[in-house]
C-alpha atoms as a PDB file:
ATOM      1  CA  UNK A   1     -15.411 -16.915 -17.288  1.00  0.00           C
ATOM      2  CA  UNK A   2     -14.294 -13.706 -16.787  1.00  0.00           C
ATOM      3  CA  UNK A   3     -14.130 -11.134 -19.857  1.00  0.00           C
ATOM      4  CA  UNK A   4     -12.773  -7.400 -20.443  1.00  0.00           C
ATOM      5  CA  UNK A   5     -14.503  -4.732 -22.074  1.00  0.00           C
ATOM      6  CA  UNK A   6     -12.553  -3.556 -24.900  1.00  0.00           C
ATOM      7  CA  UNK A   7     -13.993  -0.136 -24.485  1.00  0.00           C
ATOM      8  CA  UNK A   8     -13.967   0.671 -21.026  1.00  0.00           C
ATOM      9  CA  UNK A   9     -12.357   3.871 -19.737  1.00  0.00           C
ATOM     10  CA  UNK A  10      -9.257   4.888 -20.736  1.00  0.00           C
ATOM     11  CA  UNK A  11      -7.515   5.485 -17.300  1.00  0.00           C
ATOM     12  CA  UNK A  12      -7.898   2.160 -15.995  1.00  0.00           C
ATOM     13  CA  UNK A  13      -7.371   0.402 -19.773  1.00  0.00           C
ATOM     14  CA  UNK A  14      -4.201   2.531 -20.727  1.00  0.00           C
ATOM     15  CA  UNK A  15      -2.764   0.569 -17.207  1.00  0.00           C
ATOM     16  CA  UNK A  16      -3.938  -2.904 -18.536  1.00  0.00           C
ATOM     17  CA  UNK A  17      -7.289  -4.101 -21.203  1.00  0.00           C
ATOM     18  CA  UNK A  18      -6.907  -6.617 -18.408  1.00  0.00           C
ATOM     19  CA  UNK A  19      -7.865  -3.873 -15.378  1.00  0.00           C
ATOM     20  CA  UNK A  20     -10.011  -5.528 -12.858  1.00  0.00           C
ATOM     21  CA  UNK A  21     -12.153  -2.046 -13.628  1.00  0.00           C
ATOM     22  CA  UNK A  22     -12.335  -3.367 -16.702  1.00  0.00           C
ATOM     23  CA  UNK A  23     -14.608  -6.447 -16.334  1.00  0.00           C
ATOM     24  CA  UNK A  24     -18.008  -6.846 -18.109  1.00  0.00           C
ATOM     25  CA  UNK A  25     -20.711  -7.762 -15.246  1.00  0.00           C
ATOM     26  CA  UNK A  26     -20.536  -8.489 -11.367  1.00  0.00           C
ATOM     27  CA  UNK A  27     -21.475 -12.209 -10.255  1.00  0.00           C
ATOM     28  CA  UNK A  28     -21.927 -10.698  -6.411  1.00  0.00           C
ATOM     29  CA  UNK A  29     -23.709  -7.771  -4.803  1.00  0.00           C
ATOM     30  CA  UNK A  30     -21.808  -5.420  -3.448  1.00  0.00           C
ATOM     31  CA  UNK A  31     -22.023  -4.980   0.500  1.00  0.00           C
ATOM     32  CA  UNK A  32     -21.607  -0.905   0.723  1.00  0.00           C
ATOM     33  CA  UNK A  33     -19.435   0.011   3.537  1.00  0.00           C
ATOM     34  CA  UNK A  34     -20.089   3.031   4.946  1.00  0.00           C
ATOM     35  CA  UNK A  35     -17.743   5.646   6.610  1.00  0.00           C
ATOM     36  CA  UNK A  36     -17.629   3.668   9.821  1.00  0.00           C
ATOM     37  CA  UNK A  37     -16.970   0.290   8.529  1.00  0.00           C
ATOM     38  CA  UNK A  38     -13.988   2.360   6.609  1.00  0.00           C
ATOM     39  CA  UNK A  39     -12.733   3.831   9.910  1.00  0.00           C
ATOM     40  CA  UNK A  40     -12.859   0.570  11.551  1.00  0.00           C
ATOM     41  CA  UNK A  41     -10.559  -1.434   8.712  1.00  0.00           C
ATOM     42  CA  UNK A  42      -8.277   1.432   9.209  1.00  0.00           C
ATOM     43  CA  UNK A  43      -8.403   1.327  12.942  1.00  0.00           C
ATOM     44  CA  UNK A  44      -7.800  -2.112  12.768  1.00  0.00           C
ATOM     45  CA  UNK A  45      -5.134  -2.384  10.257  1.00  0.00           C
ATOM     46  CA  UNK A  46      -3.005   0.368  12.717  1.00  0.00           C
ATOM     47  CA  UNK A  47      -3.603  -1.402  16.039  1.00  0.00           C
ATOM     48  CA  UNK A  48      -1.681  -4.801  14.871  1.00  0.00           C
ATOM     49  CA  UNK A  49       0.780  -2.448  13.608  1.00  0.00           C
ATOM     50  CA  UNK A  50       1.410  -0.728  16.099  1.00  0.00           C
ATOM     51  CA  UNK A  51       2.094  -4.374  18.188  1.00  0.00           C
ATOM     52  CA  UNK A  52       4.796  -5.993  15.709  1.00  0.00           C
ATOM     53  CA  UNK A  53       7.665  -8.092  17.317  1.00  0.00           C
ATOM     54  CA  UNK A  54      10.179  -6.719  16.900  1.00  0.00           C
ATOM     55  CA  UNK A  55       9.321  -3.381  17.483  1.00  0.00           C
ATOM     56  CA  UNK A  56       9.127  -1.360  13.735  1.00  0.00           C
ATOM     57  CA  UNK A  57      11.104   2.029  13.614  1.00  0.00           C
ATOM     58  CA  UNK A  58       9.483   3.133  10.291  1.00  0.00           C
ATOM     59  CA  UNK A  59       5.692   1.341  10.547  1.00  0.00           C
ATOM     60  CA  UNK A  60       3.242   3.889   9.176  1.00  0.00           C
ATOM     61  CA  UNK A  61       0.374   4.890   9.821  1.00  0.00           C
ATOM     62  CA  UNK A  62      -2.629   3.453   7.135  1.00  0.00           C
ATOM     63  CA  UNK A  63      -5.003   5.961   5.892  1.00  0.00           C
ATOM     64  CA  UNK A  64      -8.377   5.041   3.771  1.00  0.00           C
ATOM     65  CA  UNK A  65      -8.049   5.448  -0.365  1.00  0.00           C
ATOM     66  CA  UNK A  66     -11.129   5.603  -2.422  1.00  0.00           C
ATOM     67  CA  UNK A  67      -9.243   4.864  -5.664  1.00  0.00           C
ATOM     68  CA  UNK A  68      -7.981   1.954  -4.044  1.00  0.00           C
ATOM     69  CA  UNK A  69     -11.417   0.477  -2.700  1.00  0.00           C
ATOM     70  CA  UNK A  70     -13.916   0.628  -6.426  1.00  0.00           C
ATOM     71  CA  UNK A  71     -11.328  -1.349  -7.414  1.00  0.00           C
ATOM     72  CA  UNK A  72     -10.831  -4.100  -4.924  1.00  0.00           C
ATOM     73  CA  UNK A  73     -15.452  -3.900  -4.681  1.00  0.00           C
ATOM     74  CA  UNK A  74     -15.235  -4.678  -8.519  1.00  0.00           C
ATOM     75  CA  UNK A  75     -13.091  -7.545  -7.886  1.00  0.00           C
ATOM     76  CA  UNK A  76     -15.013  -8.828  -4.641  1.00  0.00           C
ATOM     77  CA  UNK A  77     -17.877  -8.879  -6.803  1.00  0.00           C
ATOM     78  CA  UNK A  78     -16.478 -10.826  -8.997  1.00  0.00           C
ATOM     79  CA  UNK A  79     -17.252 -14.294  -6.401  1.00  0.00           C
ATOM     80  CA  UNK A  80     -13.435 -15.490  -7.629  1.00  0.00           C
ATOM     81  CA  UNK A  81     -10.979 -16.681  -5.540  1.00  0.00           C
ATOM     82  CA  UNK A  82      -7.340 -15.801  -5.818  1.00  0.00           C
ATOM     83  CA  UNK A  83      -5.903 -12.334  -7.384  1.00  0.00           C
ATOM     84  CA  UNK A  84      -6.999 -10.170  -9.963  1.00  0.00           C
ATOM     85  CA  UNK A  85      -4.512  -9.730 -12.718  1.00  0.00           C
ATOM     86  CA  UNK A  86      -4.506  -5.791 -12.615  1.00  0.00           C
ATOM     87  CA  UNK A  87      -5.112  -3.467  -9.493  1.00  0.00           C
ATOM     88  CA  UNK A  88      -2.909  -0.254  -9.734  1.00  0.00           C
ATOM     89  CA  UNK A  89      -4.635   3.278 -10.292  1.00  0.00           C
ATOM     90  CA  UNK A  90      -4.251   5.933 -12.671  1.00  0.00           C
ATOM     91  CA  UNK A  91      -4.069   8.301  -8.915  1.00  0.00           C
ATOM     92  CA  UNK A  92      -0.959   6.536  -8.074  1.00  0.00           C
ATOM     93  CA  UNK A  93       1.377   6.091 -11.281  1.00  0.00           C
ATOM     94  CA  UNK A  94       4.218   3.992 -10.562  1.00  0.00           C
ATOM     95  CA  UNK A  95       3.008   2.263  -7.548  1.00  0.00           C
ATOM     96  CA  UNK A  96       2.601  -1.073  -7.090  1.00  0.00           C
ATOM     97  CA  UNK A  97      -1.063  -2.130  -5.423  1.00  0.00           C
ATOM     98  CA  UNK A  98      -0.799  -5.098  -3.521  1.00  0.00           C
ATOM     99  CA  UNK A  99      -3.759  -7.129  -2.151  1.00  0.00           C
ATOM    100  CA  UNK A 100      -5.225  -9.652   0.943  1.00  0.00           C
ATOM    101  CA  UNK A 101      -8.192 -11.542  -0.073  1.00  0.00           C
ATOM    102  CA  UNK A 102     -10.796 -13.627   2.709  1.00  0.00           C
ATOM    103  CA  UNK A 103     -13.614 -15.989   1.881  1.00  0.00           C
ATOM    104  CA  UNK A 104     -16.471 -17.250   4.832  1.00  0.00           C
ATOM    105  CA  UNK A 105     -15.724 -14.586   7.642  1.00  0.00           C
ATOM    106  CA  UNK A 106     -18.398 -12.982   9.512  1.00  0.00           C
ATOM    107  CA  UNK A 107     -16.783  -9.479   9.195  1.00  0.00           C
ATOM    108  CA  UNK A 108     -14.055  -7.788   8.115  1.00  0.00           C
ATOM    109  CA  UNK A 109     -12.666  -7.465  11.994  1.00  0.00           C
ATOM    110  CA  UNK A 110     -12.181 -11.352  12.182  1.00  0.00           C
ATOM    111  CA  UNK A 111     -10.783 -11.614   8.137  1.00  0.00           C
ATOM    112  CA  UNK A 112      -7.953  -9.298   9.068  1.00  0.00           C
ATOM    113  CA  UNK A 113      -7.260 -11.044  12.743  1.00  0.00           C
ATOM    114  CA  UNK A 114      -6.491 -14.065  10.217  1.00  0.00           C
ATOM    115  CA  UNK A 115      -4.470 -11.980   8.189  1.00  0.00           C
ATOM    116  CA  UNK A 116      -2.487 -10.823  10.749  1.00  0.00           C
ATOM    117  CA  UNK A 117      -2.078 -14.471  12.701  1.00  0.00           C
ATOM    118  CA  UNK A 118      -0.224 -15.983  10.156  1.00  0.00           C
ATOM    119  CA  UNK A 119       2.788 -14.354  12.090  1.00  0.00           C
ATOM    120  CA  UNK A 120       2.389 -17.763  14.062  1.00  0.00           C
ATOM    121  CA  UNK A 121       4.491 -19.212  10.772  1.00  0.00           C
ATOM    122  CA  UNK A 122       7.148 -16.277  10.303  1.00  0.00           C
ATOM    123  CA  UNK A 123      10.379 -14.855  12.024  1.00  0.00           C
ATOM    124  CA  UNK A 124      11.160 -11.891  10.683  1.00  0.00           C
ATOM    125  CA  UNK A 125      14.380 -11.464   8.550  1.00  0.00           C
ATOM    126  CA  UNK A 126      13.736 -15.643   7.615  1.00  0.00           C
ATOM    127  CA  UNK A 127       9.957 -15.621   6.334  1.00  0.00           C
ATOM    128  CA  UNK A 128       7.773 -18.626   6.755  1.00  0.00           C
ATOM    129  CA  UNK A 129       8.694 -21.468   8.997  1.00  0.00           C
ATOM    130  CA  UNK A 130       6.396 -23.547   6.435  1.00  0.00           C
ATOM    131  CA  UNK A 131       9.065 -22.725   3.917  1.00  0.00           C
ATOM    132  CA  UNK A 132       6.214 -21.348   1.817  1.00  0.00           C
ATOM    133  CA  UNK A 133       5.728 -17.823   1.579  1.00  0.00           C
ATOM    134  CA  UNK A 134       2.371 -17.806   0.880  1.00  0.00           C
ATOM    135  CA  UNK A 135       1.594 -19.305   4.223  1.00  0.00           C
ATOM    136  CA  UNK A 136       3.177 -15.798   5.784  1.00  0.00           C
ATOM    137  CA  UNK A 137       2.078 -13.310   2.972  1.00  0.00           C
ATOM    138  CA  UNK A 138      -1.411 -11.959   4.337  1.00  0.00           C
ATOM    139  CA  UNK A 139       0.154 -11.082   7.557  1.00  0.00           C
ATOM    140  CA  UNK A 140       3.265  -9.639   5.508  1.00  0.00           C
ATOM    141  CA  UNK A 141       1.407  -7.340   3.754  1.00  0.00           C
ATOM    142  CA  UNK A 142      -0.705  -6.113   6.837  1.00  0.00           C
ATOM    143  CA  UNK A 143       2.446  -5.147   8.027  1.00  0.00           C
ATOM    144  CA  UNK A 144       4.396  -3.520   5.615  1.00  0.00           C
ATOM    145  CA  UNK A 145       5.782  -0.220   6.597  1.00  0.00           C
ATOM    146  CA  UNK A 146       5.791   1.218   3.156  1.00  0.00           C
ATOM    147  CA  UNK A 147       1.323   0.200   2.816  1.00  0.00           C
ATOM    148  CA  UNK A 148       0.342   3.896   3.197  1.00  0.00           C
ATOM    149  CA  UNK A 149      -3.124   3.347   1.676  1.00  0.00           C
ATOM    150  CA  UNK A 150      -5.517   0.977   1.747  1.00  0.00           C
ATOM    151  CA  UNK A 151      -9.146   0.510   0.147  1.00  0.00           C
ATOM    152  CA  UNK A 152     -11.005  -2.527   0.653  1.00  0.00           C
ATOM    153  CA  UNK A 153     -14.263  -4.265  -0.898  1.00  0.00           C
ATOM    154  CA  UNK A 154     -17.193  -6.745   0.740  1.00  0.00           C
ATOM    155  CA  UNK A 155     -19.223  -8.957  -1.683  1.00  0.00           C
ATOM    156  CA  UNK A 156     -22.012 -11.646  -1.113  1.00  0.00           C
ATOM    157  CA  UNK A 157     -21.662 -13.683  -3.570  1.00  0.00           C
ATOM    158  CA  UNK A 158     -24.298 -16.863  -5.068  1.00  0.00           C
ATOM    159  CA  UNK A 159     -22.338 -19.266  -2.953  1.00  0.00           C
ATOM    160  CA  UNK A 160     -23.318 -17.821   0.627  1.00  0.00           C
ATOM    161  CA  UNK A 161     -20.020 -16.970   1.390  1.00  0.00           C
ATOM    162  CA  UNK A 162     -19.112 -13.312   1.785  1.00  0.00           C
ATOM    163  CA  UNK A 163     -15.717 -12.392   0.119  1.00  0.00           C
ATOM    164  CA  UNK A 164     -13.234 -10.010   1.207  1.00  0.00           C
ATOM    165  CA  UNK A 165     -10.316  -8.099  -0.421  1.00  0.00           C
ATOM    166  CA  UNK A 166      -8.409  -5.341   0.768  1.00  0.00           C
ATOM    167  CA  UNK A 167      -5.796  -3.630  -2.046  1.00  0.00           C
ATOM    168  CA  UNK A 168      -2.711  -1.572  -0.648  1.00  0.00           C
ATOM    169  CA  UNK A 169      -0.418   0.822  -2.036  1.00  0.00           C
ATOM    170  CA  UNK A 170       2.302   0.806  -1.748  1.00  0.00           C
ATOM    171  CA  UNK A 171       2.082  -3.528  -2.312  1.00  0.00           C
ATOM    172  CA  UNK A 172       4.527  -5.518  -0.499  1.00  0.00           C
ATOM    173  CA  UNK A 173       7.353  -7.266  -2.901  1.00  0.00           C
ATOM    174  CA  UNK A 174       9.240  -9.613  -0.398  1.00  0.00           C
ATOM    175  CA  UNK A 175       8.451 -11.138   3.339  1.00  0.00           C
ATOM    176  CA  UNK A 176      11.915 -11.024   4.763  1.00  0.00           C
ATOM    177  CA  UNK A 177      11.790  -7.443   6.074  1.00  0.00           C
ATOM    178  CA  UNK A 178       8.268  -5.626   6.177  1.00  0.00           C
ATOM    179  CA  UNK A 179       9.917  -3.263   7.904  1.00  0.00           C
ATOM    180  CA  UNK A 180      12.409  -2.021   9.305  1.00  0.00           C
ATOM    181  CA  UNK A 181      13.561  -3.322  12.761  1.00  0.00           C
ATOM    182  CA  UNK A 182      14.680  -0.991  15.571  1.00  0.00           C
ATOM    183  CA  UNK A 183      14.892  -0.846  19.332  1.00  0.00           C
ATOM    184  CA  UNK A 184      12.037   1.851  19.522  1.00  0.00           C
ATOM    185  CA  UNK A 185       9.266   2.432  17.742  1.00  0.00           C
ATOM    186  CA  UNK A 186       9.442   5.653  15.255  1.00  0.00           C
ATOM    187  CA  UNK A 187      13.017   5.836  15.755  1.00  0.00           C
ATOM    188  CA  UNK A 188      12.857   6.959  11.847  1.00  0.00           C
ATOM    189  CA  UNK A 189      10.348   9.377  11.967  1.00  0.00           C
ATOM    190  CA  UNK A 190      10.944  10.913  15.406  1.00  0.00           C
ATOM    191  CA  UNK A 191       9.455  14.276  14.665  1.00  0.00           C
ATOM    192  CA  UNK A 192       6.498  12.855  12.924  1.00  0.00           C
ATOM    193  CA  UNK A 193       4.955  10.062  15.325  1.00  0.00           C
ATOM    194  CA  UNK A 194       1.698   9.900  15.958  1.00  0.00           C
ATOM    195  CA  UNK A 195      -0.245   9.978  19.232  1.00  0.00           C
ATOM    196  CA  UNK A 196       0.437   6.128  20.071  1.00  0.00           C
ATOM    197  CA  UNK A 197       4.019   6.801  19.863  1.00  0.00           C
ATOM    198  CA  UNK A 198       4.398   3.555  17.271  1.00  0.00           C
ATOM    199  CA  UNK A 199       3.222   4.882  13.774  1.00  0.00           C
ATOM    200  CA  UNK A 200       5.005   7.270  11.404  1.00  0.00           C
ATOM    201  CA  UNK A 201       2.513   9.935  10.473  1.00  0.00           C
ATOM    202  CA  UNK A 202       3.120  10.493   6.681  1.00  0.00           C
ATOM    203  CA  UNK A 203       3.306  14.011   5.005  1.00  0.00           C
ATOM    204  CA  UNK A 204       0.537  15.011   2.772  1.00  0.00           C
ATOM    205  CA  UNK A 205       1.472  15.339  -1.193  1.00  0.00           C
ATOM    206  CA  UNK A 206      -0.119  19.133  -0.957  1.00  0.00           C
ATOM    207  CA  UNK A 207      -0.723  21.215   2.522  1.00  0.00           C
ATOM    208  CA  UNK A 208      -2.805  20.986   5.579  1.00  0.00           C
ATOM    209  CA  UNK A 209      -6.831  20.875   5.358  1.00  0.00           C
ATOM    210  CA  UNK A 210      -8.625  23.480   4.887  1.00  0.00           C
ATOM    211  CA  UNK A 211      -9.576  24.034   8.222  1.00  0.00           C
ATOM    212  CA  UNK A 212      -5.973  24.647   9.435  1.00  0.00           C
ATOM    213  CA  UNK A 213      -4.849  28.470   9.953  1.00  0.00           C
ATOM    214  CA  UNK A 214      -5.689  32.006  11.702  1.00  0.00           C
ATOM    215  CA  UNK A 215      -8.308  32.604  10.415  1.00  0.00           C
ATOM    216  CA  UNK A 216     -10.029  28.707   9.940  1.00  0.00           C
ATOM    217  CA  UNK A 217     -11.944  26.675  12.637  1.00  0.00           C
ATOM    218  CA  UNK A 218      -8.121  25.081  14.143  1.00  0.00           C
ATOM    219  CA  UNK A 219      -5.808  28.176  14.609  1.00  0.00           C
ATOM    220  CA  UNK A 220      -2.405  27.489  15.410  1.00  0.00           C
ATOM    221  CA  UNK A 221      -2.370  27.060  19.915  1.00  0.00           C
ATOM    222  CA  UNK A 222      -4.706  24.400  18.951  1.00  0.00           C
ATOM    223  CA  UNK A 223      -1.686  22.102  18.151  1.00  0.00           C
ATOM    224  CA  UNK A 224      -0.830  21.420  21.661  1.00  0.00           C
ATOM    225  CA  UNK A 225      -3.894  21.694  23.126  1.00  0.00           C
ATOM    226  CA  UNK A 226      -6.150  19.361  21.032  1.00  0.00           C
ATOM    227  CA  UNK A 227      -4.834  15.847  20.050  1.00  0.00           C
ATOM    228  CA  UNK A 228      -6.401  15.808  16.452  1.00  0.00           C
ATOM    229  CA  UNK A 229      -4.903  18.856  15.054  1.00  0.00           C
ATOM    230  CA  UNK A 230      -1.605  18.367  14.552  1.00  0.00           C
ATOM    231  CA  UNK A 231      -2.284  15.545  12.640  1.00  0.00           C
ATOM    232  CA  UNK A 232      -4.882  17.349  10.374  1.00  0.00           C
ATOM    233  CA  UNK A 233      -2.456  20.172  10.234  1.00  0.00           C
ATOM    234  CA  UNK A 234       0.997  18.843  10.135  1.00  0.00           C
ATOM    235  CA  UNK A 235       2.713  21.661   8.553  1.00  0.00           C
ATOM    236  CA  UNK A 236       0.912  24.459  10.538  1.00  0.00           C
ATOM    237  CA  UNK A 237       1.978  22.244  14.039  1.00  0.00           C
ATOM    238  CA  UNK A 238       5.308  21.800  12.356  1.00  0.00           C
ATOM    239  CA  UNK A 239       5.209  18.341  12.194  1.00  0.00           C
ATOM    240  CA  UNK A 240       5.551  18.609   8.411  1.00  0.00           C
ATOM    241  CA  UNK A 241       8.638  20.812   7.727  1.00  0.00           C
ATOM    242  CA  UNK A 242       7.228  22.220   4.824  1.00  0.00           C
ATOM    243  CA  UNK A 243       4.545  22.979   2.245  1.00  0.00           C
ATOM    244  CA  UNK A 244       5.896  21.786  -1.192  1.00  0.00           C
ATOM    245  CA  UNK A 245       2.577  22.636  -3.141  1.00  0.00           C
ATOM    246  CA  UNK A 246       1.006  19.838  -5.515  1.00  0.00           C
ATOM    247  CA  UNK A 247       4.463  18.125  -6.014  1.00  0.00           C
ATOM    248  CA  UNK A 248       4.462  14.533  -5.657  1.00  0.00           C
ATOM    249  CA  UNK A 249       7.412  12.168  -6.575  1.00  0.00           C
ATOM    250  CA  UNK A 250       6.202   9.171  -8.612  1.00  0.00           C
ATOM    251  CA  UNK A 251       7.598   5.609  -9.349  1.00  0.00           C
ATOM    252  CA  UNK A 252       8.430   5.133  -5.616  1.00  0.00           C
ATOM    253  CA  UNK A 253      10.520   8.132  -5.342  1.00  0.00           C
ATOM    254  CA  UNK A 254      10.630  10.091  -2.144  1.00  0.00           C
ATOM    255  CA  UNK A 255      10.096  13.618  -1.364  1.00  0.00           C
ATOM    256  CA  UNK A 256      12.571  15.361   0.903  1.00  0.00           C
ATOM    257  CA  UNK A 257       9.853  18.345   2.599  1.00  0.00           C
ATOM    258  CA  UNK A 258      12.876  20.401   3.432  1.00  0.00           C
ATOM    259  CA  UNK A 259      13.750  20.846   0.029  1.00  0.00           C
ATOM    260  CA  UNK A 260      10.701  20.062  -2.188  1.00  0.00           C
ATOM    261  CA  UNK A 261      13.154  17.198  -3.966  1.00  0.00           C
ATOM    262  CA  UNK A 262      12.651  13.952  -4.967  1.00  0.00           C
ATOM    263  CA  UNK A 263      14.814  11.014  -4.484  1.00  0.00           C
ATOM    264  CA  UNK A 264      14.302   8.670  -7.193  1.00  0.00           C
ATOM    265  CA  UNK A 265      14.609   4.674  -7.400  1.00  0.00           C
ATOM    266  CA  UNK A 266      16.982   3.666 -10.136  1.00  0.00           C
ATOM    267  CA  UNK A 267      15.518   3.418 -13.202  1.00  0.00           C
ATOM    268  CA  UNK A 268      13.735   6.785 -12.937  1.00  0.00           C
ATOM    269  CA  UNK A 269      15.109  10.236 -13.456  1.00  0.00           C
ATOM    270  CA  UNK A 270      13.582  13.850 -13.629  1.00  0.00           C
ATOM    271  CA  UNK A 271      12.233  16.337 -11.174  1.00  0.00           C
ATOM    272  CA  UNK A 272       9.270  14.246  -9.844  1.00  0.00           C
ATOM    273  CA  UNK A 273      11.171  11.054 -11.025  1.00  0.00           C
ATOM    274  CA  UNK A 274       8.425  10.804 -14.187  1.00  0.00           C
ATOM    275  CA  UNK A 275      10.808   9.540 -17.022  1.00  0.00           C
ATOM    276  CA  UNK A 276      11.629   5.982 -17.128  1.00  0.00           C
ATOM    277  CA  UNK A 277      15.475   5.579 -18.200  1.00  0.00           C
ATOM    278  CA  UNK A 278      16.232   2.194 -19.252  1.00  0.00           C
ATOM    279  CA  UNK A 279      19.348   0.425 -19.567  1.00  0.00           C
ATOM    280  CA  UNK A 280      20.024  -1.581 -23.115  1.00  0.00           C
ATOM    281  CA  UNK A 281      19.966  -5.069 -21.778  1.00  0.00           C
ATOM    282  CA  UNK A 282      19.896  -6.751 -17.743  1.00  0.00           C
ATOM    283  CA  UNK A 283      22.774  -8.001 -16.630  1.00  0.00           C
ATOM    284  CA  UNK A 284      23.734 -12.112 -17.065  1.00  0.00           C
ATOM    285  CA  UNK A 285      22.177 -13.302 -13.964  1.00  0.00           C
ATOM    286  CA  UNK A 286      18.573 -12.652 -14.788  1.00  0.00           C
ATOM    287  CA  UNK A 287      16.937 -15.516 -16.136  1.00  0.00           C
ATOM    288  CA  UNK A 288      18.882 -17.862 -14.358  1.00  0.00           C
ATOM    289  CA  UNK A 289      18.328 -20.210 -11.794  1.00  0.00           C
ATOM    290  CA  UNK A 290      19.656 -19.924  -8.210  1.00  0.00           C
ATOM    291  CA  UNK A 291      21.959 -20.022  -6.842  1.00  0.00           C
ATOM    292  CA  UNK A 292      23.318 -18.800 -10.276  1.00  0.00           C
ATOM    293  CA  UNK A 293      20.976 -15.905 -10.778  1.00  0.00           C
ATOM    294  CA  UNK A 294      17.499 -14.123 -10.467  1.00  0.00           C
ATOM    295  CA  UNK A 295      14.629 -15.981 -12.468  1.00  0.00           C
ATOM    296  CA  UNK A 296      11.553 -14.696 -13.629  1.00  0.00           C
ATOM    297  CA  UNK A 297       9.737 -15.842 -10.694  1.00  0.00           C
ATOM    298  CA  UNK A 298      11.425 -13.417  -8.595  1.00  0.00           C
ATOM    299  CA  UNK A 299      10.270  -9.974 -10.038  1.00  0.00           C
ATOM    300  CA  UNK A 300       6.717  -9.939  -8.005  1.00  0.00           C
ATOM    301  CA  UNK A 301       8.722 -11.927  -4.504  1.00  0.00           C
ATOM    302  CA  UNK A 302      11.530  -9.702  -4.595  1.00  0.00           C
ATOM    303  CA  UNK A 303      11.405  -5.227  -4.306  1.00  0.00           C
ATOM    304  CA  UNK A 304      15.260  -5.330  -6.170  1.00  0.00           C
ATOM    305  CA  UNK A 305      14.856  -7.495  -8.699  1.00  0.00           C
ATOM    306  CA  UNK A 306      12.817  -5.422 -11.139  1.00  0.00           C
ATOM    307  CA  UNK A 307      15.406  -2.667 -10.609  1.00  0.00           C
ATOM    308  CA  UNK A 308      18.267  -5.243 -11.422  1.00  0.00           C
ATOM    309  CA  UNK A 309      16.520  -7.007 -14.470  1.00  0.00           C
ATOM    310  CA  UNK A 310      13.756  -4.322 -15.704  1.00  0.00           C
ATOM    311  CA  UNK A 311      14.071  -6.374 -19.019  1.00  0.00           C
ATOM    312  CA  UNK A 312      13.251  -9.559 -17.551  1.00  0.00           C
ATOM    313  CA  UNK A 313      10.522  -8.219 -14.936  1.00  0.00           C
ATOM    314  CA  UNK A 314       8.962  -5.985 -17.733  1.00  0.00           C
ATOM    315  CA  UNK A 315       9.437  -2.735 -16.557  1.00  0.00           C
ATOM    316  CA  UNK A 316      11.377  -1.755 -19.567  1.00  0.00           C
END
């Protein structure tokens, strides 16, 4: 059985004392991936992205999270199958982590090819043709325009089998729309696509990397004339319109990098949308059954239903 150190560090226990970071012990070993098994997920991860049907306008391109990964190894060592009850990281407040697990693959190539072919069971803007989500919700998540960041773990564990998890952020909430559908691909991003022409190259929360500038290894002319760089440096290429410092907009708010502001979700308020405003009570439909309301069941299937009945879904 699986227990929780009451004393474990404060970052991951203030979140939950039931943080997967939290567990006493390991029942696996952990399989160490190094940098190229990292870039590889990653790769992989973009590449059925970049192929949805029908095409994505606002699919975006996945980058690697450490913060993400310790947690989904800790869990992979773990030798459980199904979901750990608590994922998200102090580095993200606010967001939502989702997660794909795998058991018995022979690599992390072929456990995210299954993943991605349950799309044999969905039509997008229905969800499964099963008329069980679960059956679709792998391929879902691999999919899902708003998964920035992923971090995955390997673990053998006493059984033989190897077990795989991979832990996004931002986690899906509903299968009906992933994304968003368009007749061409970045048709939402157009200034900020990256060299396939099919992902939306995100902004970075600070400025470029250090090696961007006059007087660093990538001056400016390299933009054009080397693929990588404008990428690396997406402010100095002007891909990024501009350099908002260490502001970040939290609780799935959205940054606006022409004016440094954040758009918040309802429910949140405040310059960097940090302050939880809550209303006194949901309104009479949550709790109720359909086709007479939202119940309970709802708050982790549907991305509007915690913002309609915080109460209920436990945000408040």
């Amino acid at each position: 059985a699986i227990t929780y150190d009451p004393a474990c560090d404060p970052q991951y226990k203030d979140i939950s004392p039931q943080h997967t970071m939290c567990i006493v012990g390991d029942v696996g070993t952990e399989v160490v991936l190094d940098q190229a098994a990292k870039d590889a997920i990653v790769q992989k991860h973009n590449d059925l992205r970049e192929g949805v049907n029908p095409v994505a306008g606002d699919m975006t391109k996945m980058v690697w999270d450490d913060n993400i990964a310790v947690v989904a190894a800790k869990w992979a060592r773990q030798c459980t199958q199904g979901h750990d009850l608590e994922r998200n990281v102090p580095s993200l407040p606010g967001i939502h982590v989702g997660q794909n697990a795998a058991y018995g693959y022979g690599s992390f190539d072929s456990a995210i090819q299954g993943w991605y072919d349950e799309v044999q069971f969905y039509v997008y803007g229905v969800g499964s043709t099963t008329g069980y989500w679960k059956d679709v919700a792998h391929y879902t998540q691999v999919v899902n325009a708003k998964s920035q960041r992923i971090g995955c773990g390997l673990a053998d564990c006493p059984s033989g089998s190897k077990f795989y998890y991979c832990n996004y952020a931002i986690g899906q909430y509903g299968i009906k729309f992933p994304y968003l559908n368009a007749t061409q691909s970045c048709s939402e991003c157009p200034n900020q696509c990256d060299a396939s022409g099919k992902l939306c190259v995100t902004c970075p929360p600070t400025s470029d990397e250090w090696t961007c500038g006059p007087n660093n290894s990538w001056p400016q002319p390299y933009c054009t004339i080397y693929s990588n760089v404008k990428y690396s440096c997406p402010y100095m290429c002007g891909i990024c319109p501009h350099d908002c410092g260490d502001k970040m907009c939290y609780n799935g708010g959205t940054m606006n990098y022409q004016t440094c502001q954040c758009t918040c979700k309802d429910l949140y308020t405040g310059d960097t949308c940090e302050t939880l405003d809550c209303p006194t009570g949901d309104p009479s439909y949550c709790g109720k059954e359909q086709p007479y309301g939202y119940p309970q069941s709802f708050c982790d299937m549907y991305s509007n239903v915690p913002t309609e009945c915080p109460h209920m879904c436990g945000v408040c």
